[in-house]
Protein backbone atom coordinates (compact mmCIF):
# COMPACT_ATOMS: atom_id res chain seq x y z
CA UNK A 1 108.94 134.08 133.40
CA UNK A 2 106.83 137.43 134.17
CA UNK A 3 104.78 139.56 131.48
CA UNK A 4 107.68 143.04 130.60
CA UNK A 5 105.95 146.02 131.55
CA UNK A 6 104.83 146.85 127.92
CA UNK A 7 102.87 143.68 127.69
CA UNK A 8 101.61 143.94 131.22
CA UNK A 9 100.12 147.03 130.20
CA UNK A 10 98.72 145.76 126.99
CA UNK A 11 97.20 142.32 129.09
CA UNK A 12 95.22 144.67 131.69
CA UNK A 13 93.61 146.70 128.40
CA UNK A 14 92.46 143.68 126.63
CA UNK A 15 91.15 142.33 129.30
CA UNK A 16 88.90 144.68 129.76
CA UNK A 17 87.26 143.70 126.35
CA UNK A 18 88.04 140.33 125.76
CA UNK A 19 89.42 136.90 127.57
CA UNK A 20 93.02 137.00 128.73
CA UNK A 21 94.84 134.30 130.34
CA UNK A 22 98.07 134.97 131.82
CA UNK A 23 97.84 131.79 134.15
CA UNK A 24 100.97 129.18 134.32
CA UNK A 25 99.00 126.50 132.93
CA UNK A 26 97.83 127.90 129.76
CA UNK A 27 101.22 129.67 129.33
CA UNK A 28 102.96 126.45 129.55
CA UNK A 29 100.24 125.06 127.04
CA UNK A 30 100.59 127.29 124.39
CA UNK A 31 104.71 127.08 124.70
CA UNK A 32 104.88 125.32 121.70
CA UNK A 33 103.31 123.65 118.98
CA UNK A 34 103.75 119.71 117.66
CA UNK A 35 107.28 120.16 116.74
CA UNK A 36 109.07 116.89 116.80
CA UNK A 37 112.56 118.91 118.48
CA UNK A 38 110.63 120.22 121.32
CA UNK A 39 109.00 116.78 121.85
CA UNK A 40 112.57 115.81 122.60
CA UNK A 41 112.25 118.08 125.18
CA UNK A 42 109.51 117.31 126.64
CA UNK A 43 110.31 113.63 126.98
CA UNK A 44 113.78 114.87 128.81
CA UNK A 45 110.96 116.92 130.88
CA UNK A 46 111.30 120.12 129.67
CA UNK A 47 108.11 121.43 128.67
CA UNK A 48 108.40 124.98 128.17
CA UNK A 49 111.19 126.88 127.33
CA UNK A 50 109.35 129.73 125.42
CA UNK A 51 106.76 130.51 126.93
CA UNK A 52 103.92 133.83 125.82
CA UNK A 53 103.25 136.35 128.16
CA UNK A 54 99.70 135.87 127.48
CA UNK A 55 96.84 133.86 125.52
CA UNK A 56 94.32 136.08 124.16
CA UNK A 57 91.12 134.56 122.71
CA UNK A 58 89.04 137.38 120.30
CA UNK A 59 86.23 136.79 119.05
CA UNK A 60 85.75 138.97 115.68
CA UNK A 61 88.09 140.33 113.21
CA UNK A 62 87.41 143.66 115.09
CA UNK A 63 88.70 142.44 118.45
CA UNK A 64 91.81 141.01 116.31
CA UNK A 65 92.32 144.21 114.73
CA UNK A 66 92.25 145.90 118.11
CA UNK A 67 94.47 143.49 119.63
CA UNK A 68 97.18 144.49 117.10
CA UNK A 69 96.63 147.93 117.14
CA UNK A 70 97.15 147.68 120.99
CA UNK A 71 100.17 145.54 120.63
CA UNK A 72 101.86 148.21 118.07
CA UNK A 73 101.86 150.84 120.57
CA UNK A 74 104.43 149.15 123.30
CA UNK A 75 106.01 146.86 120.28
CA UNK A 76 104.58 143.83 121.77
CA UNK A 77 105.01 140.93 119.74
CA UNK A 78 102.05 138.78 118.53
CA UNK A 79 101.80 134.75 117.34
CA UNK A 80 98.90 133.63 115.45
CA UNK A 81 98.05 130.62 116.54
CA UNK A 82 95.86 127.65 115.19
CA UNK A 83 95.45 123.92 116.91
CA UNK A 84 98.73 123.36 117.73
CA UNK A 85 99.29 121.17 115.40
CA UNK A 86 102.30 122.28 113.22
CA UNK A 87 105.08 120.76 113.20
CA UNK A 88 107.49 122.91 111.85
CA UNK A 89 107.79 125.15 115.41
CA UNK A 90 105.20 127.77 113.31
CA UNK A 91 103.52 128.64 116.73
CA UNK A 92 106.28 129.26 118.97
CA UNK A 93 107.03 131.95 120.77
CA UNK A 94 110.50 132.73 120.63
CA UNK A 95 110.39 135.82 122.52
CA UNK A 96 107.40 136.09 124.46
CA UNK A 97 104.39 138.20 123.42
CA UNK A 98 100.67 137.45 122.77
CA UNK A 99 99.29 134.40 121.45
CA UNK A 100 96.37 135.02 119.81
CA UNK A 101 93.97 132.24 119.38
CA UNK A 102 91.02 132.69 117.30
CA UNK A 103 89.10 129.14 118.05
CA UNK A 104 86.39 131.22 119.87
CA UNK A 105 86.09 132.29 116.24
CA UNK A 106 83.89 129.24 114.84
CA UNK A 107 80.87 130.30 112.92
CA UNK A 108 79.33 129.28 109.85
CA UNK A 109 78.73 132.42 108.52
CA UNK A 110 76.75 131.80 104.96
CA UNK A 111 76.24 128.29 102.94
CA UNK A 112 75.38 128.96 99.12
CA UNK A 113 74.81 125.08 97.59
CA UNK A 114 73.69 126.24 94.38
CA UNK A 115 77.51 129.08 94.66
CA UNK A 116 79.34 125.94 95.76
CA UNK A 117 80.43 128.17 98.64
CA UNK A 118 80.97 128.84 102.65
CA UNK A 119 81.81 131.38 104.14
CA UNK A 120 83.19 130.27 108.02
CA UNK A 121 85.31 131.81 110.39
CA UNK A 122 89.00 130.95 110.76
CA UNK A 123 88.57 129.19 114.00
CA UNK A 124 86.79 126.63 113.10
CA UNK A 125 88.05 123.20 114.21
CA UNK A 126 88.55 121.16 110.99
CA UNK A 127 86.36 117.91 111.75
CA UNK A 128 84.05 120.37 113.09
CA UNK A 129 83.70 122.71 110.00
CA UNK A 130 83.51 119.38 107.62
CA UNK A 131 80.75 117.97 110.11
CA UNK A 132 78.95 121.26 109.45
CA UNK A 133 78.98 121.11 105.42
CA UNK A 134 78.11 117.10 105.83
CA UNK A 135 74.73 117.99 107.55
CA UNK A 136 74.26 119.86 104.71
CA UNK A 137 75.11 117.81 102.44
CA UNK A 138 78.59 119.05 101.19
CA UNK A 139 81.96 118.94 102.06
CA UNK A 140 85.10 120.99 101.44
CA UNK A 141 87.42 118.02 100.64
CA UNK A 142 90.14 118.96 102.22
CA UNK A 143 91.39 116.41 104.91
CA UNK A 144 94.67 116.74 106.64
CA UNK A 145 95.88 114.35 109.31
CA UNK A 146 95.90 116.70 111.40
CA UNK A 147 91.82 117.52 110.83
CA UNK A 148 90.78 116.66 114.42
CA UNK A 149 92.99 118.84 115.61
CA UNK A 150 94.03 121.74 113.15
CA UNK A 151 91.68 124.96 112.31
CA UNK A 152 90.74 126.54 108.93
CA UNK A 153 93.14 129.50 109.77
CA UNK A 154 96.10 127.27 110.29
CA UNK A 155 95.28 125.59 107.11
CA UNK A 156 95.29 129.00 105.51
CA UNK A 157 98.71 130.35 107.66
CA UNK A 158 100.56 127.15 106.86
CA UNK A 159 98.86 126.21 103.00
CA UNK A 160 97.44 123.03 103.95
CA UNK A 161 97.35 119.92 101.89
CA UNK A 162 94.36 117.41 102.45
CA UNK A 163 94.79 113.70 101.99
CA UNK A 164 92.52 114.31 98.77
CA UNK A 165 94.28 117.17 97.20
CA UNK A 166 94.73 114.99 93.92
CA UNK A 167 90.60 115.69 93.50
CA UNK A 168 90.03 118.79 95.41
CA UNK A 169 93.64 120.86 95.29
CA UNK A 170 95.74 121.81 98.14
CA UNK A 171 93.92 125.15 100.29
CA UNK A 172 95.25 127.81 97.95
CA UNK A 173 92.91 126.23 95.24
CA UNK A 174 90.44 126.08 97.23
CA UNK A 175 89.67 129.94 99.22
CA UNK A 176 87.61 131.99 97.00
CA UNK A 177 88.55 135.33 99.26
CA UNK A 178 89.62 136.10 102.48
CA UNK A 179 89.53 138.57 105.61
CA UNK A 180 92.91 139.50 106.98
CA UNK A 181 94.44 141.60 109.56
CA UNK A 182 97.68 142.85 108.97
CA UNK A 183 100.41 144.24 111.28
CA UNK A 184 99.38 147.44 111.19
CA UNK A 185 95.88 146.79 112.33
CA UNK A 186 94.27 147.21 109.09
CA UNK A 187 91.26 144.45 107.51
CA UNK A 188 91.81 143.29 103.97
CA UNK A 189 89.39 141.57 101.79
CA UNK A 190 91.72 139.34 99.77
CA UNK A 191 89.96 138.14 96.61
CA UNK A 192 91.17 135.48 94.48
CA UNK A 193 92.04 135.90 91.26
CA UNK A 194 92.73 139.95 92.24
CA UNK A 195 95.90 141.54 90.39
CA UNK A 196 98.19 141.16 92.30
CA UNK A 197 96.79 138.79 93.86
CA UNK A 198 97.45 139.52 97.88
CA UNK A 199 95.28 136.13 98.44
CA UNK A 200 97.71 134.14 97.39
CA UNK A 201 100.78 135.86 99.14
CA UNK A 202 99.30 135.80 102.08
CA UNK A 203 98.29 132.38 102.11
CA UNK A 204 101.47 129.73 103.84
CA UNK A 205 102.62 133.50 105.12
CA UNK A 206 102.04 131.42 108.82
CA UNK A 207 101.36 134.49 110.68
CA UNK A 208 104.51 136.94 109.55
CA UNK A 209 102.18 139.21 107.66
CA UNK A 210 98.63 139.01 109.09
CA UNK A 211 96.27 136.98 110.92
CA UNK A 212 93.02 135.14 109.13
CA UNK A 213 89.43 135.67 110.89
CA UNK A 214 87.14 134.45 107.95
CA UNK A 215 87.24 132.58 104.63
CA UNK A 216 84.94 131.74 101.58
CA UNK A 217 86.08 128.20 100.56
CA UNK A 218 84.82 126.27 97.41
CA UNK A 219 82.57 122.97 98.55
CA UNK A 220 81.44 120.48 96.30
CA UNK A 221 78.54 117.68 97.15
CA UNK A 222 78.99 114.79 98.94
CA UNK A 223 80.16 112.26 96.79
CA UNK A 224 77.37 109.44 96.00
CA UNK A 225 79.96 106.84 95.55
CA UNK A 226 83.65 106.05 96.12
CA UNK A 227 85.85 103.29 94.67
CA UNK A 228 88.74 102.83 96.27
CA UNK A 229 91.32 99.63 95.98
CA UNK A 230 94.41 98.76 96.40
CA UNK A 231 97.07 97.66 93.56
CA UNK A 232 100.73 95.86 93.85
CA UNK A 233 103.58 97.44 91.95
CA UNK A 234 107.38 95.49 91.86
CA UNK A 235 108.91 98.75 92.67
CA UNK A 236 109.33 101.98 93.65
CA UNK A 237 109.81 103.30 90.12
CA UNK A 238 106.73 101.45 88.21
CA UNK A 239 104.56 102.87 91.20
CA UNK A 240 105.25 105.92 90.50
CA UNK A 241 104.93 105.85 86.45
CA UNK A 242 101.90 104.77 86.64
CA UNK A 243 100.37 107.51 88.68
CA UNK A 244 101.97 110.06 86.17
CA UNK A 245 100.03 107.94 83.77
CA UNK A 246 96.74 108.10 85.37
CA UNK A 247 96.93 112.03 86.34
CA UNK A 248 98.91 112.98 83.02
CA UNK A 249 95.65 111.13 80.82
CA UNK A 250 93.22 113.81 82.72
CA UNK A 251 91.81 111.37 85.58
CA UNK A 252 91.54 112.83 89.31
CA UNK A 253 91.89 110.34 91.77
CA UNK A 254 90.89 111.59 95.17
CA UNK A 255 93.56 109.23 97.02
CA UNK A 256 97.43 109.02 95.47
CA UNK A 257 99.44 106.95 97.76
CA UNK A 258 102.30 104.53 96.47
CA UNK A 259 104.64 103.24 100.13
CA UNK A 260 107.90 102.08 98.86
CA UNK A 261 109.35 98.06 99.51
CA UNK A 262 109.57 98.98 103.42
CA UNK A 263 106.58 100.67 103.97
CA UNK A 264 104.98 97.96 102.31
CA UNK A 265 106.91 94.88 103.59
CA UNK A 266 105.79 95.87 107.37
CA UNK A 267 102.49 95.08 107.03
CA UNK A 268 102.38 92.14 104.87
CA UNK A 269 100.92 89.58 107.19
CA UNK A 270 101.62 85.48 106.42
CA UNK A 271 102.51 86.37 103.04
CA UNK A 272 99.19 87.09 101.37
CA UNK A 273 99.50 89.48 98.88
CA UNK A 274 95.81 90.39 99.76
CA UNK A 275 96.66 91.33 103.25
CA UNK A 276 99.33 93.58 102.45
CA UNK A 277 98.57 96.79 104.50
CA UNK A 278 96.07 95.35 106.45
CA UNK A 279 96.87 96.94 109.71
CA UNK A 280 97.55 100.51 107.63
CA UNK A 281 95.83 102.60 110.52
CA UNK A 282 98.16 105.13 110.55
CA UNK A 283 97.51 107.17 107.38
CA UNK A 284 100.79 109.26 107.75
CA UNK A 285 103.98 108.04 108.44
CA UNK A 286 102.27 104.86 107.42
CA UNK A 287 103.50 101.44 109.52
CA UNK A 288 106.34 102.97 111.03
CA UNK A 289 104.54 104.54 114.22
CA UNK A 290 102.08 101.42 114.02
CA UNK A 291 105.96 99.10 114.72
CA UNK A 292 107.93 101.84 117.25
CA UNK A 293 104.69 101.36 119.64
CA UNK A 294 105.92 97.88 120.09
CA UNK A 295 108.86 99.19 121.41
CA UNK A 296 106.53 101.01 124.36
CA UNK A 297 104.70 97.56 125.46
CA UNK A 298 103.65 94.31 124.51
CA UNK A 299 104.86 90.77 126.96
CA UNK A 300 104.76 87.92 124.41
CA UNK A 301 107.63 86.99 122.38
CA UNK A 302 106.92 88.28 119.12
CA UNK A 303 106.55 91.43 121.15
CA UNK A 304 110.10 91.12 122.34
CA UNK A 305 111.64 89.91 118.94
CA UNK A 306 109.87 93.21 117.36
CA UNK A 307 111.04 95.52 120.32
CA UNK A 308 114.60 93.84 119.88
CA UNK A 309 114.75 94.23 115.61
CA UNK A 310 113.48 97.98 115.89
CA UNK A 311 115.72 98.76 118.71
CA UNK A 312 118.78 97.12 116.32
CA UNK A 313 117.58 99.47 113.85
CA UNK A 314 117.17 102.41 115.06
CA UNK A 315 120.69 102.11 117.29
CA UNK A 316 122.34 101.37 113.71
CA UNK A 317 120.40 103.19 111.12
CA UNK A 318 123.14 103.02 108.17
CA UNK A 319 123.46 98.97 108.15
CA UNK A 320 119.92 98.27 108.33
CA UNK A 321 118.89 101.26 105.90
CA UNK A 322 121.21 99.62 103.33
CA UNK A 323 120.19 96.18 104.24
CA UNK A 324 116.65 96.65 103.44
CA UNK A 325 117.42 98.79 100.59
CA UNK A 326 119.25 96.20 98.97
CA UNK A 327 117.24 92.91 100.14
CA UNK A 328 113.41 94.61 99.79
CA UNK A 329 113.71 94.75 95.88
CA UNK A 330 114.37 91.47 94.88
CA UNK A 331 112.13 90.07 98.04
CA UNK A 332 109.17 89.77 95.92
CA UNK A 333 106.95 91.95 98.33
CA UNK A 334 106.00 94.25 95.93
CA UNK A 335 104.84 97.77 96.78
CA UNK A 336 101.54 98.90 97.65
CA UNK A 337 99.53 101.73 95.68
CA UNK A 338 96.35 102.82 97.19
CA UNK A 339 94.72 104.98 95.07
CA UNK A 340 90.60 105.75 95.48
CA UNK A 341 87.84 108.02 93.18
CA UNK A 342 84.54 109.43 94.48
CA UNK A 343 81.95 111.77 93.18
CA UNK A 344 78.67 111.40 90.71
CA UNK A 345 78.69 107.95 90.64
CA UNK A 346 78.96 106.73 87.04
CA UNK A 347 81.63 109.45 86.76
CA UNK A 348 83.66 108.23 89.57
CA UNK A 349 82.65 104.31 88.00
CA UNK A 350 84.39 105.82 84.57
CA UNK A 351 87.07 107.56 86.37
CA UNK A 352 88.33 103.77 88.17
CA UNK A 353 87.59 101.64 85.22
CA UNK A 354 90.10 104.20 82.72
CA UNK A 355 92.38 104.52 85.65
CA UNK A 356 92.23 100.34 86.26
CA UNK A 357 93.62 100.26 82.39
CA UNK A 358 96.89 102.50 82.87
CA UNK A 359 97.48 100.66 86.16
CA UNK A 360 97.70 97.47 84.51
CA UNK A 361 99.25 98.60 81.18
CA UNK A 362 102.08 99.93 83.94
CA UNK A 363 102.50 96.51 85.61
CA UNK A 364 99.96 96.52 88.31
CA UNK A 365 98.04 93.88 90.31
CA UNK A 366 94.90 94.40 91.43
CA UNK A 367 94.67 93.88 94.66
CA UNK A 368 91.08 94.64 95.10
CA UNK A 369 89.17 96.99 97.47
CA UNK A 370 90.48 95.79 100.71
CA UNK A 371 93.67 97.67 101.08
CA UNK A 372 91.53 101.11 99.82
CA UNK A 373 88.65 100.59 101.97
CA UNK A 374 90.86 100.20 105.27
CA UNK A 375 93.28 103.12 104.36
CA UNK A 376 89.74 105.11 104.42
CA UNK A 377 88.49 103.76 107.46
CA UNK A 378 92.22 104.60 109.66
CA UNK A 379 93.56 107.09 107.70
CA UNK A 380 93.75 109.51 110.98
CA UNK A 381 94.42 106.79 113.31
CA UNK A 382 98.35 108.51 113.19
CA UNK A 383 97.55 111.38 115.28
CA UNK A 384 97.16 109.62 118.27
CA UNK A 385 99.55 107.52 118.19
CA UNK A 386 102.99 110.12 117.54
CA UNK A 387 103.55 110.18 121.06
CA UNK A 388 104.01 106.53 121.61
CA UNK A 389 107.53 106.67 119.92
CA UNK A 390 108.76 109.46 121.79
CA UNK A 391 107.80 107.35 124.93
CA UNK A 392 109.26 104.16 123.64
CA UNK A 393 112.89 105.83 123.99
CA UNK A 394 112.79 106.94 119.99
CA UNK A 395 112.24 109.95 117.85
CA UNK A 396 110.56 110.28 114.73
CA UNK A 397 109.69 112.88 112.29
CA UNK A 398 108.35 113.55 109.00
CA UNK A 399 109.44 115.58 105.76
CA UNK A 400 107.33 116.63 102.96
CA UNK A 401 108.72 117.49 99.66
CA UNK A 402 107.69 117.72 95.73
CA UNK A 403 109.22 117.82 92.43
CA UNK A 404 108.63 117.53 88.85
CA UNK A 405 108.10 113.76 87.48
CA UNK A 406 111.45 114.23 86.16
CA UNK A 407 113.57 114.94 89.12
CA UNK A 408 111.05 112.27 91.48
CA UNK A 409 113.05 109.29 91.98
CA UNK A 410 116.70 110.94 91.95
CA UNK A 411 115.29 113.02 94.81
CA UNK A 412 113.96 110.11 96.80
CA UNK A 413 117.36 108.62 96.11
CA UNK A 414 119.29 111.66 97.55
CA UNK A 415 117.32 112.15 100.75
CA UNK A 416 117.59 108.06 101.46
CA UNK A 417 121.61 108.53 100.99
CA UNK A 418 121.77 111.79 102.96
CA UNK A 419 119.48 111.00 106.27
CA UNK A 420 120.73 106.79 106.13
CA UNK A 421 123.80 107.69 108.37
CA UNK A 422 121.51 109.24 110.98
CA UNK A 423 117.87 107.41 111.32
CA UNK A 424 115.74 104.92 109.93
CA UNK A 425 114.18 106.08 106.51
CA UNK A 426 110.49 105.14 104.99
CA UNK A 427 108.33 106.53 102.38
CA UNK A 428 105.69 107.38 100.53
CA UNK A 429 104.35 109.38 97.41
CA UNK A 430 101.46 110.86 97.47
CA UNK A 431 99.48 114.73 96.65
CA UNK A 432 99.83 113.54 92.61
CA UNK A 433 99.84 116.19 89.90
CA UNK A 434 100.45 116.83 86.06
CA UNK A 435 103.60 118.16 86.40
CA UNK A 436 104.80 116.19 89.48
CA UNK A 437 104.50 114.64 92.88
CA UNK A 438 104.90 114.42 96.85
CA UNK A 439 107.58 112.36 98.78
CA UNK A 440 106.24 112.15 102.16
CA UNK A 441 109.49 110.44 104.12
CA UNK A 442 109.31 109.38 107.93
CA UNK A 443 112.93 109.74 110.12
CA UNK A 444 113.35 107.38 112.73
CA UNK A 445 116.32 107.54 115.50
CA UNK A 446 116.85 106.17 118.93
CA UNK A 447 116.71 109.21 121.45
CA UNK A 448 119.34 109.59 124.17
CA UNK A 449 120.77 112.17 126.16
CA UNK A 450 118.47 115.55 125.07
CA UNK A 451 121.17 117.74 123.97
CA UNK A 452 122.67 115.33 121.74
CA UNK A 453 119.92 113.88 120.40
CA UNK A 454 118.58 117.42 119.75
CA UNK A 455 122.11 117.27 117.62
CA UNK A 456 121.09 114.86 115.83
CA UNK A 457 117.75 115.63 114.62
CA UNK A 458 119.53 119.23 113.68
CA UNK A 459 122.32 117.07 111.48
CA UNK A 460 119.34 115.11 110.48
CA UNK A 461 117.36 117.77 109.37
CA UNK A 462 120.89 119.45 107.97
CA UNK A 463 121.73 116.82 106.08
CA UNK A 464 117.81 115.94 104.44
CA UNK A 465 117.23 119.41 103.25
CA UNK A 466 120.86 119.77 102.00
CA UNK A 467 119.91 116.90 99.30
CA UNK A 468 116.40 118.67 98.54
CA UNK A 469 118.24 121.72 97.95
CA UNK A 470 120.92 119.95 95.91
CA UNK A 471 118.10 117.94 93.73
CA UNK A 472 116.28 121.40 92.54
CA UNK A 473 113.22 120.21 94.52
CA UNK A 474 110.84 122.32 97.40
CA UNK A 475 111.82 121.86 101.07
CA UNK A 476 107.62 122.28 101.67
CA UNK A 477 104.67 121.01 99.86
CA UNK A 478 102.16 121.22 102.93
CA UNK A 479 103.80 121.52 106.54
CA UNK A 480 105.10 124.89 106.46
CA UNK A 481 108.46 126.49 107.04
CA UNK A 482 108.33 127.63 110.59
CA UNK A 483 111.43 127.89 112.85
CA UNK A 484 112.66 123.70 110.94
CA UNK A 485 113.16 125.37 107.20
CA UNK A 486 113.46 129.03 108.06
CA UNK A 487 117.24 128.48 107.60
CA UNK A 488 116.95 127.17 103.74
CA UNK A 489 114.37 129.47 102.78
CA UNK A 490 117.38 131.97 100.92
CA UNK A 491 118.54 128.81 99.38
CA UNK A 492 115.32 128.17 97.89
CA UNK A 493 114.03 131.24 96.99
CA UNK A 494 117.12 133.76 96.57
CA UNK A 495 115.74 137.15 95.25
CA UNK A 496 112.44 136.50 96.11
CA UNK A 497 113.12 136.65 99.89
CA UNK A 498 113.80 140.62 98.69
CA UNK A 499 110.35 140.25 97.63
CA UNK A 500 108.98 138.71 101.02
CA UNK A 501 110.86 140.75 103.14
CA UNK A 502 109.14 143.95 100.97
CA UNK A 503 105.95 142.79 102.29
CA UNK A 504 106.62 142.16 106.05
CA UNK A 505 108.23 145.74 105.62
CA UNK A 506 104.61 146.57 104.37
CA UNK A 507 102.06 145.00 106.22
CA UNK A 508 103.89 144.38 109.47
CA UNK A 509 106.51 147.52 109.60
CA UNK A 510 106.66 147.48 113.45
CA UNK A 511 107.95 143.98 113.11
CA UNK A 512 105.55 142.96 115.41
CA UNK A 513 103.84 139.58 113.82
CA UNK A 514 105.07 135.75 114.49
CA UNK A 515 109.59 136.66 114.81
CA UNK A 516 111.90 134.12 113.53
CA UNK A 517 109.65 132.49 111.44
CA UNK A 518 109.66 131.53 107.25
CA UNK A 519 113.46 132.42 107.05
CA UNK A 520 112.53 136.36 108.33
């Protein structure tokens, strides 16, 4: 693929400013984001079927301003891009263009302590911008899976969720203002709070209506002590009651995170209740990932009796879904709820003991600090290891989805019954509110030829979002829409796509910003 003329002529002006690559390698590298479907791809060894014209790296929100004043001129199309890390196909370039990535965009502008503030530019790596705030004492709180490898602007374009949001909020609650580019070149300071408030619009707007080059985030000290344990639940549905209890009485656990019968079930080791979870490395999705590796290697026998049993399961996804549905519940191995506080010390201390009460009053077994302790210790281990089950002959995914209290367990029972036919199903709850919670489900399917197992993850992905749809509930609480949900997005918002596409027509009218993406 070679640059059009229009973007060859907009490549040799930048460059005379700014760093332009139009070399195969980092064309190739920026093809695509952490999309499960074009994993499928690359396993069949396709790496790069849309690939940019051209990676440009600015490094100020005037050099991103100029970029898309530059690109208006010839119509040249422009994608924001973070980390990578999406995995919603946010960051990919349907139809060539610029990527613009702003990681050379990583300062610390301004720390106020006594404000609870920082200001920091939009590039910032996330593990690098916490590091920052740690060395001064603070910390932002917000810690997605994806934090080694995922920027501040991403978090912004995509309205991240950390692992913590319970305590600290989700990203939205968390930017105090912002500096954004729109498509017609012009810088907005977006204020919370404002009326309207643009902040807010533009935030999860994943690069369809502007690009992010700074932001003044709320931080809050390091906490001086955390409690975290673990506590066993018979079920599903009295896991899940008695987080409502504990968020609905006013307490704000940092860590929510209840893993239904098979979540929990694949970890318990020798049957001690205390070792349940043990080997939880994975954070998110949880022991699934830690059980498809064994697929990938492993010479003793157990190895080959766990390669055989997941192989079984994944080939026949409906039997063993209903199997473990049916057998997990009355196998006495209980459900594990980790669930953690941390702050001012005798606050947190409070915080745990009131907390401790509802969990028991709700049927709860204390479990202790183990299963807490290790969840904190692992709880990125995930990232790395994704790409073992796409090498072990499998593909997996994840879906993230909320609800009212209300509508929580009929909506975990709809998107079990709609996805059983077509992969292996797991789950957990977690991101607790007052008014509702998280599902967080894993997808697991044997991968074949790549066409029709790019089918299937398309029925699978048909089929899951079908049922959200159906149960009232959102297709997103933290991954984005992307190219995955841009189909459902009339279905869940009806007139107020009239409303989004108003403000593409008004801050991008040349049409220029991130095509195809949020249901656009």
């Amino acid at each position: 693929m070679t640059a059009t003329n229009s973007s060859s002529e907009i490549i040799a002006e930048l460059s005379r400013t700014m760093r332009v690559s139009t070399s195969a390698p980092d064309r190739v590298a920026y093809a695509r984001d952490l999309w499960p479907r074009g994993l499928i791809g690359v396993a069949d060894g396709v790496y790069a079927p849309h690939q940019p014209d051209a990676i440009v790296w600015p490094t100020s929100t005037e050099e991103v301003a100029a970029i898309v004043k530059a690109c208006i001129r010839t119509k040249t199309l422009i994608v924001p891009y973070g980390s990578g890390s999406g995995v919603c196909g946010g960051a990919v370039a349907i139809r060539g263009g610029l990527i613009v990535d702003c990681k050379r965009m990583r300062k610390v502008i301004a720390v106020d302590a006594a404000a609870g503030s920082a200001t920091l530019e939009a590039g910032m790596i996330g593990d690098h911008l916490e590091h920052e705030l740690n060395r001064r004492g603070l910390t932002m709180g917000h810690f997605p899976s994806s934090i080694m490898c995922s920027t501040l602007g991403g978090w912004l374009a995509a309205r991240s969720a950390g692992q913590l949001s319970t305590r600290y909020g989700k990203i939205e609650d968390m930017v105090r203002s912002a500096t954004f580019v729109d498509g017609t070149g012009q810088v907005h300071e977006l204020v919370s709070g404002a009326q309207p408030d643009l902040l807010q619009l533009a935030i999860g707007s994943e690069g369809t209506l502007g690009i992010f080059t700074r932001a003044t985030v709320t931080v809050h000290p390091l906490p001086a002590a955390r409690y975290y344990r673990g506590w066993s639940f018979p079920r599903v549905a009295a896991g899940c009651e008695a987080i409502r209890r504990v968020v609905q009485r006013g307490l704000r656990p940092a860590c929510v995170r209840l893993y239904n019968e098979l979540d929990s079930f694949l970890h318990r080791r020798d049957g001690k209740p205390e070792a349940t979870h043990e080997a939880h490395e994975a954070g998110e999705p949880s022991a699934l990932s830690h059980w498809l590796t064994a697929l990938a290697g492993g010479k003793s026998t157990l190895d080959q009796l766990r390669r055989g049993a997941i192989g079984a399961a994944l080939g026949q996804p409906a039997f063993f879904n209903k199997l473990f549905s049916t057998v997990l519940p009355w196998a006495q191995s209980g459900c594990l709820l980790v669930m953690g506080f941390e702050g001012q010390a005798e606050l947190a201390a409070a915080e745990a003991e009131a907390a401790k009460i509802e969990l028991e009053l709700a049927g709860g077994k204390d479990l202790g600090p183990g299963p807490g302790e290790r969840w904190l210790a692992h709880r990125y281990a995930v990232s790395f290891r994704m790409s073992k089950a796409f090498e072990s002959g499998a593909f997996v995914d994840t879906m993230e989805v909320c609800t009212t209290w209300d509508q929580l367990l009929p909506l975990y029972a709809a998107v079990q019954h709609a996805v059983s036919p077509h992969a292996f199903v797991m789950a957990h709850f977690s991101h607790a509110y007052a008014d509702g919670c998280s599902i967080y489900f894993t997808f697991a399917a044997k991968a074949g030829e790549r066409v029709a197992t790019e089918r299937r993850y398309d029925e699978l992905w048909r089929a899951a979002l079908t049922a959200v749809h159906a149960s009232g509930a959102s297709i997103s609480h933290h991954h984005g829409v992307g190219l995955l949900k841009a189909p459902f997005m009339p279905d869940e918002h009806g007139d107020g796509m009239r409303v989004y596409r108003g403000l593409k027509t008004a801050l991008d009218p040349h049409g220029i910003l991130n095509p195809g993406k949020m249901g656009l």
